[in-house]
Protein backbone atom coordinates (compact mmCIF):
# COMPACT_ATOMS: atom_id res chain seq x y z
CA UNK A 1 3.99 7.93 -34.60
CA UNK A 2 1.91 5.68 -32.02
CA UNK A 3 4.01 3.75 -29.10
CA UNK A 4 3.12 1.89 -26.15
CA UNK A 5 4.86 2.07 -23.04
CA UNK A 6 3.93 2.69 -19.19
CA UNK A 7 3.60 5.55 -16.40
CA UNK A 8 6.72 5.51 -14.20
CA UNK A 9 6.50 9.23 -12.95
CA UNK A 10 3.75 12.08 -12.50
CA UNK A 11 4.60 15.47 -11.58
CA UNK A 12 0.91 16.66 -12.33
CA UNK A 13 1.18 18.06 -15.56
CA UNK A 14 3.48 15.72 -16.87
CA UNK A 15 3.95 12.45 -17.49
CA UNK A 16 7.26 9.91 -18.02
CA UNK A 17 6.53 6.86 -19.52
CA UNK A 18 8.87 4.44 -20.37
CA UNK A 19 8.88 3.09 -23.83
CA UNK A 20 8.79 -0.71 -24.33
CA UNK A 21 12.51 -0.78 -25.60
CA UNK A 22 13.31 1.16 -22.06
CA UNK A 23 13.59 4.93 -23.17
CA UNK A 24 12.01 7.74 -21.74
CA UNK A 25 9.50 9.93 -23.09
CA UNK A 26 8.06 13.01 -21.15
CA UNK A 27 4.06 13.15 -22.06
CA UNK A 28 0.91 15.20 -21.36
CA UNK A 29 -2.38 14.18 -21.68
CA UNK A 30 -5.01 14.56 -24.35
CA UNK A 31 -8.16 16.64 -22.87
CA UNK A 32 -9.96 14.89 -20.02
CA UNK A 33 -9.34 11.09 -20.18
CA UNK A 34 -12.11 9.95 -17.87
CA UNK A 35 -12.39 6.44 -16.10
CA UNK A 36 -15.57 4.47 -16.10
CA UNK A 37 -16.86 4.26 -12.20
CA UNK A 38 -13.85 6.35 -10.97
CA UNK A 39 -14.22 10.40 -9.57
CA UNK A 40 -10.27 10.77 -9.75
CA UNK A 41 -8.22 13.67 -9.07
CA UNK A 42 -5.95 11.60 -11.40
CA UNK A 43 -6.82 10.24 -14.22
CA UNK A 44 -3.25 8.54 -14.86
CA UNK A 45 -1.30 6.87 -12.60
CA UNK A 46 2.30 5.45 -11.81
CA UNK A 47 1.84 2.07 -13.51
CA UNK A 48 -0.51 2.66 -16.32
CA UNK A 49 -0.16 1.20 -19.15
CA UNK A 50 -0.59 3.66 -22.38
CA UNK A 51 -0.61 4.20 -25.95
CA UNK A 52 0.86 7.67 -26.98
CA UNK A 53 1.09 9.82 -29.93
CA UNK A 54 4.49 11.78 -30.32
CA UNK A 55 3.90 15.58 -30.63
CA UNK A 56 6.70 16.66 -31.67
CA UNK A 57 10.90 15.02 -31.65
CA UNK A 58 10.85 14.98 -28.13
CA UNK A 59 7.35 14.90 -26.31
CA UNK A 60 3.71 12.71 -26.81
CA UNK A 61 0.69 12.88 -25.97
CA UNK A 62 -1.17 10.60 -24.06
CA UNK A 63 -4.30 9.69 -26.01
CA UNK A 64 -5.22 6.30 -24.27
CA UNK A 65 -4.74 4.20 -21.06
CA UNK A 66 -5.27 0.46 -21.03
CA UNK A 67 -7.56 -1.73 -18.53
CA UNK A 68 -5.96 -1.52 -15.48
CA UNK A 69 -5.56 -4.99 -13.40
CA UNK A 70 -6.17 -3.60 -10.40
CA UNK A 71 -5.43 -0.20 -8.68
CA UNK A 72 -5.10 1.62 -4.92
CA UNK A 73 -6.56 5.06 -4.00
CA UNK A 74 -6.80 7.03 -1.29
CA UNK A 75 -9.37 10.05 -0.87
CA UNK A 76 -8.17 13.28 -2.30
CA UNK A 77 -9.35 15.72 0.63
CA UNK A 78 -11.38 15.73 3.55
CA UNK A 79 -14.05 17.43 1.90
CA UNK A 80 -13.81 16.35 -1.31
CA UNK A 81 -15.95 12.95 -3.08
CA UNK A 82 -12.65 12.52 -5.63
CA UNK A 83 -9.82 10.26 -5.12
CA UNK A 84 -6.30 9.78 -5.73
CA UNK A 85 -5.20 6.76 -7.87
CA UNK A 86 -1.84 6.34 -5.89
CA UNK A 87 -0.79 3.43 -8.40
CA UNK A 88 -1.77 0.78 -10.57
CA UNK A 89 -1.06 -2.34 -12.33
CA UNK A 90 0.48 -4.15 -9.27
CA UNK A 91 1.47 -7.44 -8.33
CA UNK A 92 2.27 -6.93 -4.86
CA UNK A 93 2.50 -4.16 -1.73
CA UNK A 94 4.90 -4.73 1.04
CA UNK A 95 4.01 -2.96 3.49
CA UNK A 96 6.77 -1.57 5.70
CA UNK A 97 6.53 -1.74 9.61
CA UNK A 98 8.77 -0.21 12.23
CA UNK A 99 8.21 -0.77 16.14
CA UNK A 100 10.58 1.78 17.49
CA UNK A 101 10.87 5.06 15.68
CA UNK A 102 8.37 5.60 13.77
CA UNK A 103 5.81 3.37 15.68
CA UNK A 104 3.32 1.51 13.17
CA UNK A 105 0.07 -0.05 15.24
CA UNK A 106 -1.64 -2.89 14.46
CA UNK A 107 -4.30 -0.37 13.73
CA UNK A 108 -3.11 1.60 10.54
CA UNK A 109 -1.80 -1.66 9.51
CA UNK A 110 -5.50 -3.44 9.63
CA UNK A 111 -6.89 -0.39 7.66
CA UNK A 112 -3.94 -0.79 4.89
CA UNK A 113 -4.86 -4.72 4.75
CA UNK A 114 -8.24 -3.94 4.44
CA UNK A 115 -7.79 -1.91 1.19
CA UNK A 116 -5.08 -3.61 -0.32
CA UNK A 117 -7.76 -7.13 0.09
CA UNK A 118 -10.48 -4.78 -1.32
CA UNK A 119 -8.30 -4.02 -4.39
CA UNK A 120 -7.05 -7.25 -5.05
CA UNK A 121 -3.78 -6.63 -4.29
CA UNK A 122 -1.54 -9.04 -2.38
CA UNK A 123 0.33 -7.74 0.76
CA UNK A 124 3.63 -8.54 2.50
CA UNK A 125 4.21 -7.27 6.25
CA UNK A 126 7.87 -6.37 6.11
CA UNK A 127 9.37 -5.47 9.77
CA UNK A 128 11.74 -3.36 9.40
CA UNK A 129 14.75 -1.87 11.34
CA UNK A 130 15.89 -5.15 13.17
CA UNK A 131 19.36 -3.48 14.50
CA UNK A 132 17.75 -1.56 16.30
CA UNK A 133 15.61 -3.89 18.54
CA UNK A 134 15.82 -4.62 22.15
CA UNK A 135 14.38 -7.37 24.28
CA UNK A 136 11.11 -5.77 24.76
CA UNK A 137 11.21 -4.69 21.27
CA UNK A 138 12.13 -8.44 19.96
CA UNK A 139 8.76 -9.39 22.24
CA UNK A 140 6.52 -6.89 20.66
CA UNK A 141 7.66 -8.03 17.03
CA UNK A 142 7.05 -11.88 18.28
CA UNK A 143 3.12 -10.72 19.38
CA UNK A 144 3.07 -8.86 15.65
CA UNK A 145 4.34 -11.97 14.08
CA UNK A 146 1.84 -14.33 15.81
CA UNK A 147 -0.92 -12.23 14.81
CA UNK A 148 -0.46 -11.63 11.40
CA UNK A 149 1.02 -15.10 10.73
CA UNK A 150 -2.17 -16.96 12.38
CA UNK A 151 -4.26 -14.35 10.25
CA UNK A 152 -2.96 -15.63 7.48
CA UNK A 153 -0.57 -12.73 5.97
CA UNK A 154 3.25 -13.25 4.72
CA UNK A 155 5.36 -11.93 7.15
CA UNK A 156 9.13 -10.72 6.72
CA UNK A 157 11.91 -9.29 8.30
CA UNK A 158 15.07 -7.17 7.84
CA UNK A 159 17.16 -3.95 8.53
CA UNK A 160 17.54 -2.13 5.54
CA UNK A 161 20.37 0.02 6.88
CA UNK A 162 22.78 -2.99 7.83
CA UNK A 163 21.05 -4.91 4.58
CA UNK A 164 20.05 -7.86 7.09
CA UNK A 165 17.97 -10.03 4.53
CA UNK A 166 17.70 -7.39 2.32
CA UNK A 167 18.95 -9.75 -0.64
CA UNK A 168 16.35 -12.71 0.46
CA UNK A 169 13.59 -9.92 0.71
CA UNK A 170 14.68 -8.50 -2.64
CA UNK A 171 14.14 -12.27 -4.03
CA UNK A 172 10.57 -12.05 -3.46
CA UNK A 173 10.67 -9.31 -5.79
CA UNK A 174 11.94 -10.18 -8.92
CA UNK A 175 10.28 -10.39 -12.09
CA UNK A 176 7.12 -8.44 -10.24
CA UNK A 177 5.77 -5.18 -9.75
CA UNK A 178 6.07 -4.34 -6.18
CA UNK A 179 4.87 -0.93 -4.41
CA UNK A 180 6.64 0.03 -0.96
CA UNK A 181 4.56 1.76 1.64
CA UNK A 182 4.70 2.80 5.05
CA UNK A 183 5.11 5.35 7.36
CA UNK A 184 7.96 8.25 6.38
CA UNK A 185 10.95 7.23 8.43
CA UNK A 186 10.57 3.12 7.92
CA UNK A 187 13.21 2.83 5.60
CA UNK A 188 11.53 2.85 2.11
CA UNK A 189 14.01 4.45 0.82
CA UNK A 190 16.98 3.11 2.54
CA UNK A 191 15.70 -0.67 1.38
CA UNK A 192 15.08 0.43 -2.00
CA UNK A 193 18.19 1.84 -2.49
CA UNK A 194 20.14 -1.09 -1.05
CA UNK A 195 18.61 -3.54 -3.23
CA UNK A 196 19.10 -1.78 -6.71
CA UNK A 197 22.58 0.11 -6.81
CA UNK A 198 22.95 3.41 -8.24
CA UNK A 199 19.49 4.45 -7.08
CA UNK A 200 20.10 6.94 -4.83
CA UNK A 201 16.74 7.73 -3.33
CA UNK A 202 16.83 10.51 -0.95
CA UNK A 203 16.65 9.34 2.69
CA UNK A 204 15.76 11.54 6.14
CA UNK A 205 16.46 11.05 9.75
CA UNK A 206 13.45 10.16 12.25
CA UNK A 207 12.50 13.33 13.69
CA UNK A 208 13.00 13.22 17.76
CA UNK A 209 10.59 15.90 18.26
CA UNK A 210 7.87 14.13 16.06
CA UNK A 211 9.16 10.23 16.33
CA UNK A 212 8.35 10.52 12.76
CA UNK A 213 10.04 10.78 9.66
CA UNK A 214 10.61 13.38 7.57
CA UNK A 215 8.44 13.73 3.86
CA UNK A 216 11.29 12.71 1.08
CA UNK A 217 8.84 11.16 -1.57
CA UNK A 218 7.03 13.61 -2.84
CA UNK A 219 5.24 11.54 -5.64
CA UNK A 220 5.30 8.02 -6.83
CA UNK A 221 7.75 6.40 -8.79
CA UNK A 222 8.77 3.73 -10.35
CA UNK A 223 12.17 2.14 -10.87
CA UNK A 224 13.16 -0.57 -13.13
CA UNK A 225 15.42 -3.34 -11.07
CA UNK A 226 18.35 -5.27 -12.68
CA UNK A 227 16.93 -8.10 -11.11
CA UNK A 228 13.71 -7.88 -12.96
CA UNK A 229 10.47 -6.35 -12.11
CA UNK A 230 9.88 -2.73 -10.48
CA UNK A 231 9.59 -0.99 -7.44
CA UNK A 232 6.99 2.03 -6.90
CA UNK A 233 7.97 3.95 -3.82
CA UNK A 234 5.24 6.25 -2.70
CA UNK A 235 4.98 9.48 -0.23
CA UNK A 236 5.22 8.18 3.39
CA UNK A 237 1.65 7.74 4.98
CA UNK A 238 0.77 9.53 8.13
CA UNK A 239 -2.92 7.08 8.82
CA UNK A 240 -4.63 5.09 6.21
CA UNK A 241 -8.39 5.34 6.17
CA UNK A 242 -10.47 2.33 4.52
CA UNK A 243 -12.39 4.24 1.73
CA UNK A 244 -15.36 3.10 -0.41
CA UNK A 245 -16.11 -0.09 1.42
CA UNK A 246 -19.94 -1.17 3.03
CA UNK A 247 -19.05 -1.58 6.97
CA UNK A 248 -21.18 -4.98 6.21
CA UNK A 249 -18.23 -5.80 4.11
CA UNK A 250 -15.09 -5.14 5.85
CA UNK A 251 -15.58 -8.18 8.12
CA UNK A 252 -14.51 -10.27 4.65
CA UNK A 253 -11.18 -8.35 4.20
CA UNK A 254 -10.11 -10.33 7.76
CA UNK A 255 -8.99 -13.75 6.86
CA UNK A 256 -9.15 -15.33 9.69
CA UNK A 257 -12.90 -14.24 10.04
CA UNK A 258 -13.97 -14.73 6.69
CA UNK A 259 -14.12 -18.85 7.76
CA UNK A 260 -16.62 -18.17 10.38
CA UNK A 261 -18.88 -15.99 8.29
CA UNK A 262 -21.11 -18.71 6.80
CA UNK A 263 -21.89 -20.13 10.50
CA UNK A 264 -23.12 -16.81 12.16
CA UNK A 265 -27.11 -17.40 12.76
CA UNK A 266 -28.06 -14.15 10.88
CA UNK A 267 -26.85 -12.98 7.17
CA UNK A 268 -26.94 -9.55 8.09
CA UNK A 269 -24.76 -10.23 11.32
CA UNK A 270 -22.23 -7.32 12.06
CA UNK A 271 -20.48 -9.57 14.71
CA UNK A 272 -20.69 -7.31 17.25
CA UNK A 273 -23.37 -8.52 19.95
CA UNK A 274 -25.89 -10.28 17.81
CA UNK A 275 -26.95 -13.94 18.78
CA UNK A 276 -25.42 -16.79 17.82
CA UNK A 277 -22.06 -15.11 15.96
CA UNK A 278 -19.85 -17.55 15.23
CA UNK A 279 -16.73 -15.09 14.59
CA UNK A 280 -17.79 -13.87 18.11
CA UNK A 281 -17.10 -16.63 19.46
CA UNK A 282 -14.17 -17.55 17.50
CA UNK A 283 -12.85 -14.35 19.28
CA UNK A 284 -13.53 -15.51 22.33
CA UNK A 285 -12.00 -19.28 21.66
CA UNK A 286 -8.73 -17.49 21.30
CA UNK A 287 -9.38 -18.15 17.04
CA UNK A 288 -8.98 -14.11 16.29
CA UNK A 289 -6.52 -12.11 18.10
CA UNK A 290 -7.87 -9.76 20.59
CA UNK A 291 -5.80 -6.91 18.31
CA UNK A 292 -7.65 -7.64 15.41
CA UNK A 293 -11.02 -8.04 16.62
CA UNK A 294 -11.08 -4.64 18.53
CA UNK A 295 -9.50 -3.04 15.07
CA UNK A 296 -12.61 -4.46 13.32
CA UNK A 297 -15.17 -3.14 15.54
CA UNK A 298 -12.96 0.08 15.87
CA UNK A 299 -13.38 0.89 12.28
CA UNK A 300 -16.69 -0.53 12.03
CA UNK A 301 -18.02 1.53 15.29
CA UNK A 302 -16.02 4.62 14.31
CA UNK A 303 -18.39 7.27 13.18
CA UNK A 304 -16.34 8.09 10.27
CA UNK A 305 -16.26 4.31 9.90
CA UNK A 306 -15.30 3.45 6.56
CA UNK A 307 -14.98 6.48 5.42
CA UNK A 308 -12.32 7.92 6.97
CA UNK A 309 -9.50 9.86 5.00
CA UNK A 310 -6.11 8.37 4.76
CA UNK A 311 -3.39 11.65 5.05
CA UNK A 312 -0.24 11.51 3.09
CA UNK A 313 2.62 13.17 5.61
C-alpha cells in the first residue's frame, strides 16, 4: 500500500514521516535516491515531502521524494565537496539572537542572511532573552535594530523564559512552516516549548566557562503546533559559513545594496575600491551601516571567502 506523507525526523538510518491523516510511520529508504544538482550527505531531509510503500504492518519504504520548494544546507566537512540538507520545504527561518550569553555578532548573522536570501527563504531576526538586558545591553539591541530594520529585515523581540511576546511571536507562525536557528544557548528550545504545550524539548544552561550553550538538539525535527503550521528546531550553530555562492554575487543577498547595484560605473564592480561605486558611496553617505559593509568585504576578502564551512556545536 502507497501513502504520502512528510519527513519530520532523521536519525540516519531511519526515517519518521508523518502520514497525511497525522500518524506516524518509521521508514527507510529505497537504495540511493539521488538529487539532480545536489552532492548530499543526505538525500532526505526534515520537511520532505514523500510517497512510501509499506513493507511490512508497521514500517515503509521510502521509494520517492517530491520537488522540494526550496531547501538550506550547510557543508558536510571541512574536507569534504558534499553537503548537508539541514531542512526543506520552508516558509520561514527565524533566526534567534542573544546579546549577552551566548553573544551573536552581526557577523554570523550576515553570513546566515546571506544563505537563507540565496535559498529563497524568508528570515525573521528574533532577539531574544529581553529579561536579561541592561542599559548598555538595551543600547546594543537599539544599534542591532537600526541596522537590520534600515536593511530591510523583520525584526522581533521577546524572552522566551518569562514568555514576553512569546504569544505575538508565535502569531507570526501559524498556519506556516517555520525553522528555529541560532546559536546553542539562545533559547530555541525554551521558546519552542513555551509556545506549544506538552512539548517538552530538552533545554541546557549557558556554559560560564564557554559563554556558550550546551548541544541539546542533536538532529532536526519537526513538531506539529495546535495553532497550525510546524516548527523545525535544528542543532545549535557554532559559525555559519556562506557556501556555494560566486563572491560577485553575495553583494545581491544585502538589501540595502542591491538598490545601488545598477548605478556602479562597472558591471563587474566588487565595491571595494573601484571607480565610480555607487554602493561605495552609499556607504559612505551613511545609506549602509558601517557593520554591514565591513561584513561584506569581510566575507568577500576572506580567503576562504565564500566558501567557508559553517560548524554545527
Amino acid at each position: 500500500m502507497e501513502f504520502k506523507g512528510q519527513v519530520i525526523k532523521s536519525t540516519g538510518l531511519w526515517y519518521q514521516v508523518r502520514k497525511e491523516d497525522g500518524q506516524m510511520v518509521d521508514c527507510r529508504i529505497v537504495g540511493k535516491l539521488k538529487l539532480k544538482g545536489i552532492k548530499s550527505t543526505n538525500p532526505v531531509a526534515v520537511g520532505d515531502r514523500v510517497w512510501c510503500r509499506m513493507e511490512d504492518e508497521e514500517k515503509a519504504l521510502i521509494t520517492e521524494i517530491e520537488k522540494r520548494e526550496n531547501y538550506i544546507i550547510r557543508r558536510s566537512t571541512n574536507l569534504s565537496k558534499q553537503t548537508h540538507i539541514i531542512a526543506a520545504n520552508i516558509d520561514q527561518v527565524f533566526l534567534l539572537v542573544t546579546l549577552t550569553e551566548p553573544y551573536t555578532t552581526t557577523g554570523f548573522i550576515d553570513r546566515f542572511l546571506i544563505t537563507s536570501g540565496a535559498y529563497h527563504i524568508p528570515a525573521v531576526l528574533v532577539f531574544n532573552k529581553l529579561d536579561e538586558h541592561d542599559e548598555k545591553l538595551d543600547m546594543r539591541l537599539s544599534e542591532y535594530l537600526e541596522t537590520y530594520d534600515k536593511a530591510g529585515y523583520e525584526c522581533l523581540q521577546m524572552s522566551a523564559l518569562k514568555q514576553i511576546n512569546t504569544d505575538k511571536i508565535a502569531q507570526r507562525m501559524k498556519n506556516k512552516t517555520t525553522l528555529l536557528a541560532g546559536h546553542s544557548g539562545v533559547g530555541k528550545s525554551t521558546f519552542a516549548n513555551a509556545i506549544q504545550p506538552g512539548l517538552d524539548l530538552k533545554t541546557a544552561e549557558v556554559s560560564q566557562l564557554h559563554k556558550q550553550g550546551k548541544h541539546t538538539t542533536t538532529f532536526a525535527e519537526m513538531f506539529p503546533l495546535d495553532f497550525g503550521g510546524f516548527l523545525i528546531d535544528t542543532p545549535g550553530i557554532k559559525s555559519f559559513g556562506v557556501y556555494d555562492i560566486e563572491k560577485k554575487e553575495i553583494s545581491h543577498y544585502f538589501p540595502e545594496m542591491l538598490k545601488f547595484l545598477g548605478d556602479c560605473k562597472f558591471n563587474d564592480c566588487m565595491h571595494i575600491s573601484e571607480p565610480h561605486c555607487a554602493v561605495r558611496a552609499a556607504y559612505e553617505n551613511g545609506q549602509i551601516a558601517y557593520t554591514r559593509y565591513k561584513n561584506y568585504l569581510e566575507i568577500i576578502e576572506d580567503d576562504e571567502g565564500p566558501y567557508r564551512v559553517d560548524i554545527y556545536a
